[in-house]
PDB file of N, CA and C in Angstrom:
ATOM      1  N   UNK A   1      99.463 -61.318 174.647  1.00  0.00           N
ATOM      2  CA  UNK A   1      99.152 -59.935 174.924  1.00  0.00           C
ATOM      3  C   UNK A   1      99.911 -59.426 176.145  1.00  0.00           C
ATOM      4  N   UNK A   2     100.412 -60.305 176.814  1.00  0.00           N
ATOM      5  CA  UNK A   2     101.067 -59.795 178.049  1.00  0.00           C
ATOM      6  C   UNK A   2     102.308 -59.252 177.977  1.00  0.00           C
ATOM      7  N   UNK A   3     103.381 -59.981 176.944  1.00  0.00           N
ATOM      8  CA  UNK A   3     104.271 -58.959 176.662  1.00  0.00           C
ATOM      9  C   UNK A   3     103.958 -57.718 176.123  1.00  0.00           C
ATOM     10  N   UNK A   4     103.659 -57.678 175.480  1.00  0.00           N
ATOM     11  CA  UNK A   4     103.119 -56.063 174.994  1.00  0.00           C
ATOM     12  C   UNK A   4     102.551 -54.992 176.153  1.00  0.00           C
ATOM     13  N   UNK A   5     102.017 -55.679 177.173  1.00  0.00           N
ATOM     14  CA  UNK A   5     101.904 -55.036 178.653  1.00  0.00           C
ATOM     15  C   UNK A   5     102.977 -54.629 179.362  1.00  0.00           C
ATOM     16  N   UNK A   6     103.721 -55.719 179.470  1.00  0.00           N
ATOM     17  CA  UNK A   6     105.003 -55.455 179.704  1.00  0.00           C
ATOM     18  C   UNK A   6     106.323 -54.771 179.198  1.00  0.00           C
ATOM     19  N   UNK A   7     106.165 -54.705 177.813  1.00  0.00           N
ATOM     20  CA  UNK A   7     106.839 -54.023 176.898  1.00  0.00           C
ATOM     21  C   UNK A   7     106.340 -52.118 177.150  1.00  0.00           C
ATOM     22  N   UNK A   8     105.206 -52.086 177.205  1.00  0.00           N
ATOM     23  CA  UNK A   8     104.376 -50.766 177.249  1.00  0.00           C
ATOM     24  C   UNK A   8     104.625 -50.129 178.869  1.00  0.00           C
ATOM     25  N   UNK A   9     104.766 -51.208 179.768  1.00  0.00           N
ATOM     26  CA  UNK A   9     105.137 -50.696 181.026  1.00  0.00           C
ATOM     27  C   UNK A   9     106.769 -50.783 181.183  1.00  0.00           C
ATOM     28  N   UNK A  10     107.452 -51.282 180.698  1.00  0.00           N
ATOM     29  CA  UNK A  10     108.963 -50.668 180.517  1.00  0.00           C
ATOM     30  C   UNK A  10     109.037 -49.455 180.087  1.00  0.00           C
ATOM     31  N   UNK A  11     108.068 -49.091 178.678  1.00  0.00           N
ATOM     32  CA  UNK A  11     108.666 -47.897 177.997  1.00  0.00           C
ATOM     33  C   UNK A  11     108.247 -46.777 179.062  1.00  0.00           C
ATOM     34  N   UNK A  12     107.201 -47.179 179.561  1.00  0.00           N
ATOM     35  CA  UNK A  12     106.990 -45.744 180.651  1.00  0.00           C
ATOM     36  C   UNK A  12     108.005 -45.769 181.615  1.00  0.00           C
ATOM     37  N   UNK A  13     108.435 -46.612 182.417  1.00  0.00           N
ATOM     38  CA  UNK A  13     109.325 -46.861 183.329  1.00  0.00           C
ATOM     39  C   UNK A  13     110.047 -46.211 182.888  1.00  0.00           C
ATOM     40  N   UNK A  14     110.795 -46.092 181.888  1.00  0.00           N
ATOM     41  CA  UNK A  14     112.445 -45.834 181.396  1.00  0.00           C
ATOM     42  C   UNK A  14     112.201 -44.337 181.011  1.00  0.00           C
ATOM     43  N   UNK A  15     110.711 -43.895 180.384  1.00  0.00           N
ATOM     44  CA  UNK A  15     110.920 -42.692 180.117  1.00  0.00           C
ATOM     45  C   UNK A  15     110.429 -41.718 181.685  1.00  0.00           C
ATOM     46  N   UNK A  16     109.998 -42.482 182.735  1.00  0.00           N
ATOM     47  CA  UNK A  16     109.732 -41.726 184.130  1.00  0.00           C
ATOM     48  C   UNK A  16     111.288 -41.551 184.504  1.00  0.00           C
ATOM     49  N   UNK A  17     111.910 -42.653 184.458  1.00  0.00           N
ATOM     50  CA  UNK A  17     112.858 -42.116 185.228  1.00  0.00           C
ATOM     51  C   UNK A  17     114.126 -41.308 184.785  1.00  0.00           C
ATOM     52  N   UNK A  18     113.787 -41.262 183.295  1.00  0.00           N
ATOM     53  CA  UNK A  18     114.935 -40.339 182.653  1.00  0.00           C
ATOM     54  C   UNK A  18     114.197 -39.065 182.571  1.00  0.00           C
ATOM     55  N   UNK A  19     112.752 -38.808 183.010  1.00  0.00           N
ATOM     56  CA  UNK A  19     111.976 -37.622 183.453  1.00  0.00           C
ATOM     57  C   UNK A  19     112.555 -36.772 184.797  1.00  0.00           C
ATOM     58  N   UNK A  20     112.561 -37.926 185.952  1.00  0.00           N
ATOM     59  CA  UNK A  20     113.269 -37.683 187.404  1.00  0.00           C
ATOM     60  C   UNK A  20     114.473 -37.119 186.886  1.00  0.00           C
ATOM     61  N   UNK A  21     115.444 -38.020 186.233  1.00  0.00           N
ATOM     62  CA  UNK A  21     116.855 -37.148 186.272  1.00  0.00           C
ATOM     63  C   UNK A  21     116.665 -35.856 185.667  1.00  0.00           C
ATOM     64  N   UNK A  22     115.707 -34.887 185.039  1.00  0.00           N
ATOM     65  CA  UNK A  22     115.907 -33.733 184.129  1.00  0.00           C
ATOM     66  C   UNK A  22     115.148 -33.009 185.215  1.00  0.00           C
ATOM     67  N   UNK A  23     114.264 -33.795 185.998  1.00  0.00           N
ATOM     68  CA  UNK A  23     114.069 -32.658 186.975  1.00  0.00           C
ATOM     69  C   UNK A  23     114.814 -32.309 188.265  1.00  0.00           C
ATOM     70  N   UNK A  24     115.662 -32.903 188.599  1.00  0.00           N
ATOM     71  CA  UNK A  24     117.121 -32.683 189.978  1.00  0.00           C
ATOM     72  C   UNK A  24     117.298 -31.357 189.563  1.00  0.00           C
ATOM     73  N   UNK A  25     117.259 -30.925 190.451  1.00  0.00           N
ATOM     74  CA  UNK A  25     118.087 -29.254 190.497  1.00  0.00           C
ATOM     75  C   UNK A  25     119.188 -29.195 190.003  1.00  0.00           C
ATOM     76  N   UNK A  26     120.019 -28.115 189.299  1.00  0.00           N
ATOM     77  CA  UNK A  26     121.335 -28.569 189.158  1.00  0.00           C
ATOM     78  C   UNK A  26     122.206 -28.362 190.907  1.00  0.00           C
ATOM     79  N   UNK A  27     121.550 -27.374 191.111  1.00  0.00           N
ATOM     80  CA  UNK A  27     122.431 -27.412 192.712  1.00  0.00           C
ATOM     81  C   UNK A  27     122.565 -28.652 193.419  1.00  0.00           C
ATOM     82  N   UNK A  28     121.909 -29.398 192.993  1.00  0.00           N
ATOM     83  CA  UNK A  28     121.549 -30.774 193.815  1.00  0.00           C
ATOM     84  C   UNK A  28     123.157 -32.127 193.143  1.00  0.00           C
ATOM     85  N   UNK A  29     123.189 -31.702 191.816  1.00  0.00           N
ATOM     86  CA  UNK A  29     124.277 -32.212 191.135  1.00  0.00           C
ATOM     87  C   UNK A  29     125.914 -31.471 191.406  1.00  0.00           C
ATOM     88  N   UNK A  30     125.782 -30.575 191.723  1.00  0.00           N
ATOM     89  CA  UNK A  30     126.559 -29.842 191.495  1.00  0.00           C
ATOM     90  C   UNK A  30     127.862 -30.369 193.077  1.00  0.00           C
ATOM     91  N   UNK A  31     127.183 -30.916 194.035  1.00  0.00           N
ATOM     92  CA  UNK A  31     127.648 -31.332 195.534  1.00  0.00           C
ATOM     93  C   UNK A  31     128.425 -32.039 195.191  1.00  0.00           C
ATOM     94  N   UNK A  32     129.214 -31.880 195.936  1.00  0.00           N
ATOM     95  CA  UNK A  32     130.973 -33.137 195.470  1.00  0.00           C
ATOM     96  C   UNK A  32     130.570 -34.684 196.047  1.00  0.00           C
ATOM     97  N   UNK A  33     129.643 -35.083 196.933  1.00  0.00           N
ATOM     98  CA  UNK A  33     129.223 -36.179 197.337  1.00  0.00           C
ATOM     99  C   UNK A  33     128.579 -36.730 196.194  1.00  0.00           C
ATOM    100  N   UNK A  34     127.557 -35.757 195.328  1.00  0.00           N
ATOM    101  CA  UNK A  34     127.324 -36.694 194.148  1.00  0.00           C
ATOM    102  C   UNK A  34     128.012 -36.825 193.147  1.00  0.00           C
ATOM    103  N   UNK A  35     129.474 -35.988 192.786  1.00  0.00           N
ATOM    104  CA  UNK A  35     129.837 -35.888 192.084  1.00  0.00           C
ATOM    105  C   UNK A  35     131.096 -37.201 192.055  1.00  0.00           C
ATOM    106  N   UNK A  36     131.073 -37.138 193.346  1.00  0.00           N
ATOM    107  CA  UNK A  36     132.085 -38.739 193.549  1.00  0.00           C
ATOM    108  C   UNK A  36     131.190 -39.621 193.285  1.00  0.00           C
ATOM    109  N   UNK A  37     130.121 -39.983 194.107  1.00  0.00           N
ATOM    110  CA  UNK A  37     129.417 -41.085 193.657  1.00  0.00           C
ATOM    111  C   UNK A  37     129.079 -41.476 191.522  1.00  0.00           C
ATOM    112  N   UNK A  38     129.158 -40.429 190.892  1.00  0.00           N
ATOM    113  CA  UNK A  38     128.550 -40.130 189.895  1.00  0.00           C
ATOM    114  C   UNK A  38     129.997 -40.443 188.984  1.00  0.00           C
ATOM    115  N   UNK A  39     130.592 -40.334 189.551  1.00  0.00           N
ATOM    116  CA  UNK A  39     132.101 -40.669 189.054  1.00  0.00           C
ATOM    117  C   UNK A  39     132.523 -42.370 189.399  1.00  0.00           C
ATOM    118  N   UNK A  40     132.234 -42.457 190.397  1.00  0.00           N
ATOM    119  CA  UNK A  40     132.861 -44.123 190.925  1.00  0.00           C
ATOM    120  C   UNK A  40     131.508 -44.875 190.905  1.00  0.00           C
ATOM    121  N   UNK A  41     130.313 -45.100 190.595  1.00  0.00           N
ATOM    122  CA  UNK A  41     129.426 -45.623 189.710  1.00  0.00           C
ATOM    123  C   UNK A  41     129.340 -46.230 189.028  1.00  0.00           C
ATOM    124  N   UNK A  42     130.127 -45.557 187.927  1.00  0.00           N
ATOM    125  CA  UNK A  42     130.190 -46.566 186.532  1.00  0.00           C
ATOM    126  C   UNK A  42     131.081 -47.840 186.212  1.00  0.00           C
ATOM    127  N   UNK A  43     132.385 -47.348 187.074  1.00  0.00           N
ATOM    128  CA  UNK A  43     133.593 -48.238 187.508  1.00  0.00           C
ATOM    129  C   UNK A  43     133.068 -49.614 188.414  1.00  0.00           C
ATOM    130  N   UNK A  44     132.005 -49.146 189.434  1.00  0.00           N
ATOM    131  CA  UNK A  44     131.410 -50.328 190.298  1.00  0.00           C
ATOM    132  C   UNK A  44     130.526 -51.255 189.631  1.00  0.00           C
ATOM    133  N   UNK A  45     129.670 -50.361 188.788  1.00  0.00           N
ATOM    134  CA  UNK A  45     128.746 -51.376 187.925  1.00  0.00           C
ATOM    135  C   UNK A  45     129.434 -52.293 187.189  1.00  0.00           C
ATOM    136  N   UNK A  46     130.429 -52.114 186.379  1.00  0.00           N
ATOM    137  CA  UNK A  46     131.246 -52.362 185.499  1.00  0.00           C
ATOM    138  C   UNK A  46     131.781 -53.778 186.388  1.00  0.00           C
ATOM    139  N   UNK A  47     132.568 -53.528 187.097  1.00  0.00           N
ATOM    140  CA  UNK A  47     133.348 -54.310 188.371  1.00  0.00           C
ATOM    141  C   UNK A  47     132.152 -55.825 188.439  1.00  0.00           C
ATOM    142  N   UNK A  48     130.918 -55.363 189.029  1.00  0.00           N
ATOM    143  CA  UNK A  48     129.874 -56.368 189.328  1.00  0.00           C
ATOM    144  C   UNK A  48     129.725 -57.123 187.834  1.00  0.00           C
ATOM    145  N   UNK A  49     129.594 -56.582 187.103  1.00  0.00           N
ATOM    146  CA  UNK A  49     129.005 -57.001 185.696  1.00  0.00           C
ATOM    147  C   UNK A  49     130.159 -58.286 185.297  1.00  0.00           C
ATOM    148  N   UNK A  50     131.125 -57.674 185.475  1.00  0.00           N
ATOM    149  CA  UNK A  50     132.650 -58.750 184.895  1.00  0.00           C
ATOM    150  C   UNK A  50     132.514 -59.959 185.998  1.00  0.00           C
ATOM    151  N   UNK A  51     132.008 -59.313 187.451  1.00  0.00           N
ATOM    152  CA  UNK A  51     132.174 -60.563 188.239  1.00  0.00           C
ATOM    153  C   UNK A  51     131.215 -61.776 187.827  1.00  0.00           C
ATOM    154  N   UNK A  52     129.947 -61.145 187.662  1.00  0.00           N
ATOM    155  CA  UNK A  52     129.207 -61.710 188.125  1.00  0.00           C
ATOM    156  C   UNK A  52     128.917 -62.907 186.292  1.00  0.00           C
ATOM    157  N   UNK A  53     129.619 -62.586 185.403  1.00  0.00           N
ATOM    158  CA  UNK A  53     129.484 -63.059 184.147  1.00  0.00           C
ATOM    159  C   UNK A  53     130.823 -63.771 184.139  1.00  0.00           C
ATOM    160  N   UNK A  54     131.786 -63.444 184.867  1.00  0.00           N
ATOM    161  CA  UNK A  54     133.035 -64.231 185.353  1.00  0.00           C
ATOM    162  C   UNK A  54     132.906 -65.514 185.684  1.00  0.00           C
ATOM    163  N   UNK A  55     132.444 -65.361 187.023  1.00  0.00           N
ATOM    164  CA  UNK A  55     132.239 -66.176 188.213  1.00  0.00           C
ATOM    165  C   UNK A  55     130.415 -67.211 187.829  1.00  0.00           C
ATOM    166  N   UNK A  56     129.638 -66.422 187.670  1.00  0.00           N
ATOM    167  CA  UNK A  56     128.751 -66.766 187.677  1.00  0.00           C
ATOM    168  C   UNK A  56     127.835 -67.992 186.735  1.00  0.00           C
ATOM    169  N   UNK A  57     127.270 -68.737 187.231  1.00  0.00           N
ATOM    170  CA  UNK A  57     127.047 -69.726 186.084  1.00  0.00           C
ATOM    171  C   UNK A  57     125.785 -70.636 187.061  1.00  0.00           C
ATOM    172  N   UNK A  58     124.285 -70.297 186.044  1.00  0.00           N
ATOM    173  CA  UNK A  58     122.983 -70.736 187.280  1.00  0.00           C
ATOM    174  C   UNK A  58     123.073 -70.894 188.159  1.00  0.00           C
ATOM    175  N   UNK A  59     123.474 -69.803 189.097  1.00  0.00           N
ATOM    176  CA  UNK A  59     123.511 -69.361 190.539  1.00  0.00           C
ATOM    177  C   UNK A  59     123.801 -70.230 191.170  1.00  0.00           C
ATOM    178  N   UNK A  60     125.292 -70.147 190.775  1.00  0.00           N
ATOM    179  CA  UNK A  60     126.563 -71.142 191.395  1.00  0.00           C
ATOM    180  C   UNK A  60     127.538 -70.792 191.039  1.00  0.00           C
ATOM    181  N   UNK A  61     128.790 -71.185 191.512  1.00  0.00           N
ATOM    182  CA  UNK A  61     130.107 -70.067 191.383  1.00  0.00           C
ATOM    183  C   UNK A  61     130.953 -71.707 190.637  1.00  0.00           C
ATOM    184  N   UNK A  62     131.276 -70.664 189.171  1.00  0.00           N
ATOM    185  CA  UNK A  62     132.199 -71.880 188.204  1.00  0.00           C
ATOM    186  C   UNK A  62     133.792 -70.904 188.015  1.00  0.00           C
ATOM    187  N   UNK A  63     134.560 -71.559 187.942  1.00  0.00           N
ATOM    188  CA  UNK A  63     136.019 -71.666 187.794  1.00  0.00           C
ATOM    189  C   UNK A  63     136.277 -72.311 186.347  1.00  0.00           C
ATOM    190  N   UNK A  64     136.311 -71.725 185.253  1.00  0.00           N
ATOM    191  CA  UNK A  64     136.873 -72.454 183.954  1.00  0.00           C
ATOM    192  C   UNK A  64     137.975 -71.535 183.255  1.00  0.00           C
ATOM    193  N   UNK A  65     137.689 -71.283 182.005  1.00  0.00           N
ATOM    194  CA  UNK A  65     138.590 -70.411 181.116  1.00  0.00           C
ATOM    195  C   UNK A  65     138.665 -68.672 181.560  1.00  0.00           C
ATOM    196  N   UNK A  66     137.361 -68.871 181.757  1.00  0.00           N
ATOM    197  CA  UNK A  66     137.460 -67.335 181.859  1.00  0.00           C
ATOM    198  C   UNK A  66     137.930 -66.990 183.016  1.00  0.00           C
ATOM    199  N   UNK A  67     138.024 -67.287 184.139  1.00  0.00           N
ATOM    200  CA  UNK A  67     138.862 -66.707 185.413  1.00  0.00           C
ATOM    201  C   UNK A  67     140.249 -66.613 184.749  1.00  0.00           C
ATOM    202  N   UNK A  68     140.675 -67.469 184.296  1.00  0.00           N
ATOM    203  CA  UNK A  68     142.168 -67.698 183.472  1.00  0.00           C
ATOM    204  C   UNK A  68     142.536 -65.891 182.517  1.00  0.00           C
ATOM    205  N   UNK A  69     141.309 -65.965 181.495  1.00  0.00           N
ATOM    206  CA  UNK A  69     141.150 -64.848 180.739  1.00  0.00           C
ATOM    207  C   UNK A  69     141.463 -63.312 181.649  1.00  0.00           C
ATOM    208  N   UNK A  70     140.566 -63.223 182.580  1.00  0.00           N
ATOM    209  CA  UNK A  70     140.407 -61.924 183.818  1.00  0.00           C
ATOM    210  C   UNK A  70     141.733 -61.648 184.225  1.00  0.00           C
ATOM    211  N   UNK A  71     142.296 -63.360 184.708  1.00  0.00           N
ATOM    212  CA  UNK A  71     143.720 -62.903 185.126  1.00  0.00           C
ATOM    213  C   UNK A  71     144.578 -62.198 184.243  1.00  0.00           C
ATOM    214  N   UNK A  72     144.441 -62.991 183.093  1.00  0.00           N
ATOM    215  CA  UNK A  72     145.306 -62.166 182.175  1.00  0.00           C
ATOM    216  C   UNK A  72     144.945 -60.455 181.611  1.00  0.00           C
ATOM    217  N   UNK A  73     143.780 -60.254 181.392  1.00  0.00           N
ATOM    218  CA  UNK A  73     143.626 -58.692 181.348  1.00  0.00           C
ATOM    219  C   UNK A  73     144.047 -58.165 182.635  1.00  0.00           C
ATOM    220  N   UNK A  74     143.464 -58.612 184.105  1.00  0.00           N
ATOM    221  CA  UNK A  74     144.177 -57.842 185.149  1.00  0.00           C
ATOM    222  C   UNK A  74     145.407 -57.739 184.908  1.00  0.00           C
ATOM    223  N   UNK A  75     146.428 -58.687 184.303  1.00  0.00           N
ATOM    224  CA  UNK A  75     147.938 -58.591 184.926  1.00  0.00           C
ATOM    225  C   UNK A  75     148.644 -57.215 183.224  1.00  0.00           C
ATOM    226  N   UNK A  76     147.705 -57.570 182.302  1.00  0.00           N
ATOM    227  CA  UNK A  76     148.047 -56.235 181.279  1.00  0.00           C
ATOM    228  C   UNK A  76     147.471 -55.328 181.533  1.00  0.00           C
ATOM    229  N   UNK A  77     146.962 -55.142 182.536  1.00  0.00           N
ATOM    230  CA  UNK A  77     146.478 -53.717 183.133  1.00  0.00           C
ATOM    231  C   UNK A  77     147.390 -53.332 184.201  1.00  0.00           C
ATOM    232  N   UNK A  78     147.816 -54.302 184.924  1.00  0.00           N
ATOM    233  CA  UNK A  78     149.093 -53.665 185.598  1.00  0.00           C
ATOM    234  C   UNK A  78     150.486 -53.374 185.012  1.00  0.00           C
ATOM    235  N   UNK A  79     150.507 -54.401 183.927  1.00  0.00           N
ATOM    236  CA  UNK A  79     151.452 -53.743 183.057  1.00  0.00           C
ATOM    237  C   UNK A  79     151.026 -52.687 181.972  1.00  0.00           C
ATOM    238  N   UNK A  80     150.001 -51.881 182.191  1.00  0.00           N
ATOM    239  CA  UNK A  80     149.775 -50.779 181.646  1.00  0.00           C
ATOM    240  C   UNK A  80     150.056 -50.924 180.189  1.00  0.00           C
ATOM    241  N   UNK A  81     149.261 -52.059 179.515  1.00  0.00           N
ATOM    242  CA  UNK A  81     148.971 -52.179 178.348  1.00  0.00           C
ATOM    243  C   UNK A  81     147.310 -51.091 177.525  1.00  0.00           C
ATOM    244  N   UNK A  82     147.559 -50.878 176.400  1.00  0.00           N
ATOM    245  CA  UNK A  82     146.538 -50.636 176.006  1.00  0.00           C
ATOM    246  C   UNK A  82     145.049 -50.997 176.278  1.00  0.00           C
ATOM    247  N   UNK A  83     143.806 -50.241 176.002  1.00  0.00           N
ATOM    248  CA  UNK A  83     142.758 -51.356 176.612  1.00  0.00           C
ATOM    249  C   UNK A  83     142.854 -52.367 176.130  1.00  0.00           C
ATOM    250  N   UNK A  84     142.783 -51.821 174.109  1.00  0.00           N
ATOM    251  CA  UNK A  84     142.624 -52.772 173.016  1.00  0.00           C
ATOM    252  C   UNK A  84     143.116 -54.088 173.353  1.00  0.00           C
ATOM    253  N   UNK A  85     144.295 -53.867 174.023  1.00  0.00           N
ATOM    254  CA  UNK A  85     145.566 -55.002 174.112  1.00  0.00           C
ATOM    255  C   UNK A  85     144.925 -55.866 175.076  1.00  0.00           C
ATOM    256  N   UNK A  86     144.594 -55.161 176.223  1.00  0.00           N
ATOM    257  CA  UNK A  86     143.767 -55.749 177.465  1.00  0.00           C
ATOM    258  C   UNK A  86     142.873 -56.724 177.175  1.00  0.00           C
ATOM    259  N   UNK A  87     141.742 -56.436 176.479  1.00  0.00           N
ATOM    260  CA  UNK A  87     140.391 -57.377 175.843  1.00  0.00           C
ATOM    261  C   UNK A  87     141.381 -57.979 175.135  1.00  0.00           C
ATOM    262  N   UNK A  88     141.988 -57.969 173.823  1.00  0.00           N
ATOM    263  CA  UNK A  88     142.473 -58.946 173.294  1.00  0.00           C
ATOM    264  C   UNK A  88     143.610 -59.722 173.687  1.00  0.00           C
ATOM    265  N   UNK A  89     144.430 -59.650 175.029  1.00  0.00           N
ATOM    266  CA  UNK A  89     144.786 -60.794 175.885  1.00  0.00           C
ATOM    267  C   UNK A  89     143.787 -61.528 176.189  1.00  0.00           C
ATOM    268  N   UNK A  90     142.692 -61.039 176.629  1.00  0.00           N
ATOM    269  CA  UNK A  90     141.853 -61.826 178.146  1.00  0.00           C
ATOM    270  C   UNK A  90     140.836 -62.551 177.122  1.00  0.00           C
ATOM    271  N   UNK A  91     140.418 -62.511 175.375  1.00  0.00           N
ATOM    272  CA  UNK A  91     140.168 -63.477 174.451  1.00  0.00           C
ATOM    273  C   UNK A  91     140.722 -64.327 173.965  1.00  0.00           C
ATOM    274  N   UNK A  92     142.328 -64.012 173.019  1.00  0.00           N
ATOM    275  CA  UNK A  92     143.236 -64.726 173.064  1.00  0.00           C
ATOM    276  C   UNK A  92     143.135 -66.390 174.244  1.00  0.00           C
ATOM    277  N   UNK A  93     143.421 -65.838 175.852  1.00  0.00           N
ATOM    278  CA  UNK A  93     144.006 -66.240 176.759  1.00  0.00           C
ATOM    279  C   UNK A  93     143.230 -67.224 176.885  1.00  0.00           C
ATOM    280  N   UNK A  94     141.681 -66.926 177.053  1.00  0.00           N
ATOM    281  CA  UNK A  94     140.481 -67.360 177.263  1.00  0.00           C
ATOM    282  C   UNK A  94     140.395 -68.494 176.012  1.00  0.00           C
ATOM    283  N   UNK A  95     140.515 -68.014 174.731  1.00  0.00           N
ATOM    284  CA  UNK A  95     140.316 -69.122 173.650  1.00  0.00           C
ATOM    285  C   UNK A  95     141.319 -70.469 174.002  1.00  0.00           C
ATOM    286  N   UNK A  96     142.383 -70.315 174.121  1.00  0.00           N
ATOM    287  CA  UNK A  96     143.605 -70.674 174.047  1.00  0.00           C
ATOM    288  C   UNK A  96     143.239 -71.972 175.658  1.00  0.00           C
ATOM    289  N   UNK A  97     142.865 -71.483 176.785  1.00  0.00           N
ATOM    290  CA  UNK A  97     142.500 -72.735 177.573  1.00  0.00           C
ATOM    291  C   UNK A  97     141.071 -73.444 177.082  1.00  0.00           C
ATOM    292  N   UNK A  98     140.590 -72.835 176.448  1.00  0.00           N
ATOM    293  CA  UNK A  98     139.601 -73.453 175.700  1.00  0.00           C
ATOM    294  C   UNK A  98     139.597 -74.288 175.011  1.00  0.00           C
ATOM    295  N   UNK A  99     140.536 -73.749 174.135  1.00  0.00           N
ATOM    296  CA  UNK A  99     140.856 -75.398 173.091  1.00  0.00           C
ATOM    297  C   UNK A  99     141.973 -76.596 173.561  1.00  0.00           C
ATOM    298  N   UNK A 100     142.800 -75.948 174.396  1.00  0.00           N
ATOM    299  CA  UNK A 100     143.375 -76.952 175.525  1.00  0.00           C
ATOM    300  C   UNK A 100     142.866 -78.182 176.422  1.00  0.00           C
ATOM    301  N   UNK A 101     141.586 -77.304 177.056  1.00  0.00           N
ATOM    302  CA  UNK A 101     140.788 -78.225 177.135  1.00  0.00           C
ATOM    303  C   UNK A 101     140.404 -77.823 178.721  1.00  0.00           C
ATOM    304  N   UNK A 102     140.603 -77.095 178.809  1.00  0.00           N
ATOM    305  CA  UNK A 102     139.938 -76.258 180.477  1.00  0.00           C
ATOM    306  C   UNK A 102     139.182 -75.849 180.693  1.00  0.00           C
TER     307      UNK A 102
END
């Protein structure tokens, strides 16, 4: 029964706080301080998310295929490859020390 407590207190959670955002003023949105933040946000989350599923492994820092993989999408992103191209280097790259044996 306790998930279902918990399940029932998420759904309120998620619908309070998508309540909060409809009530902000728009003047309040409209300020270039939030409008940067609201812009470079999604890019930061994003950033943490790759690190931390990168790097991360039961809260301890591992080094295998996938750092290998990252490098390789970073370096087709500086060569201003497609995204498509991007993810499918940094799988490719990633499979490929994988079955190597890294």
């Amino acid at each position: 029964m306790s998930v279902w407590i918990a399940i029932g207190a998420t759904v309120v959670g998620c619908y309070l706080v998508k309540l909060a955002g409809l009530l902000v003023p728009a003047n309040a949105l409209e300020r270039p301080l939030v409008q940067r933040l609201a812009a470079l946000l999604p890019v930061a989350l994003l950033a943490a998310l790759t690190a931390e599923q990168t790097f991360g492994t039961h809260g301890g820092l591992e080094l295998d295929a996938r750092v290998v993989g990252l490098a390789a999408a970073a370096l087709a992103l500086v060569l201003r490859a497609p995204f498509l191209v991007v993810v499918a280097t940094a799988v490719v790259v990633t499979a490929g020390v994988r079955a190597i044996g890294g």
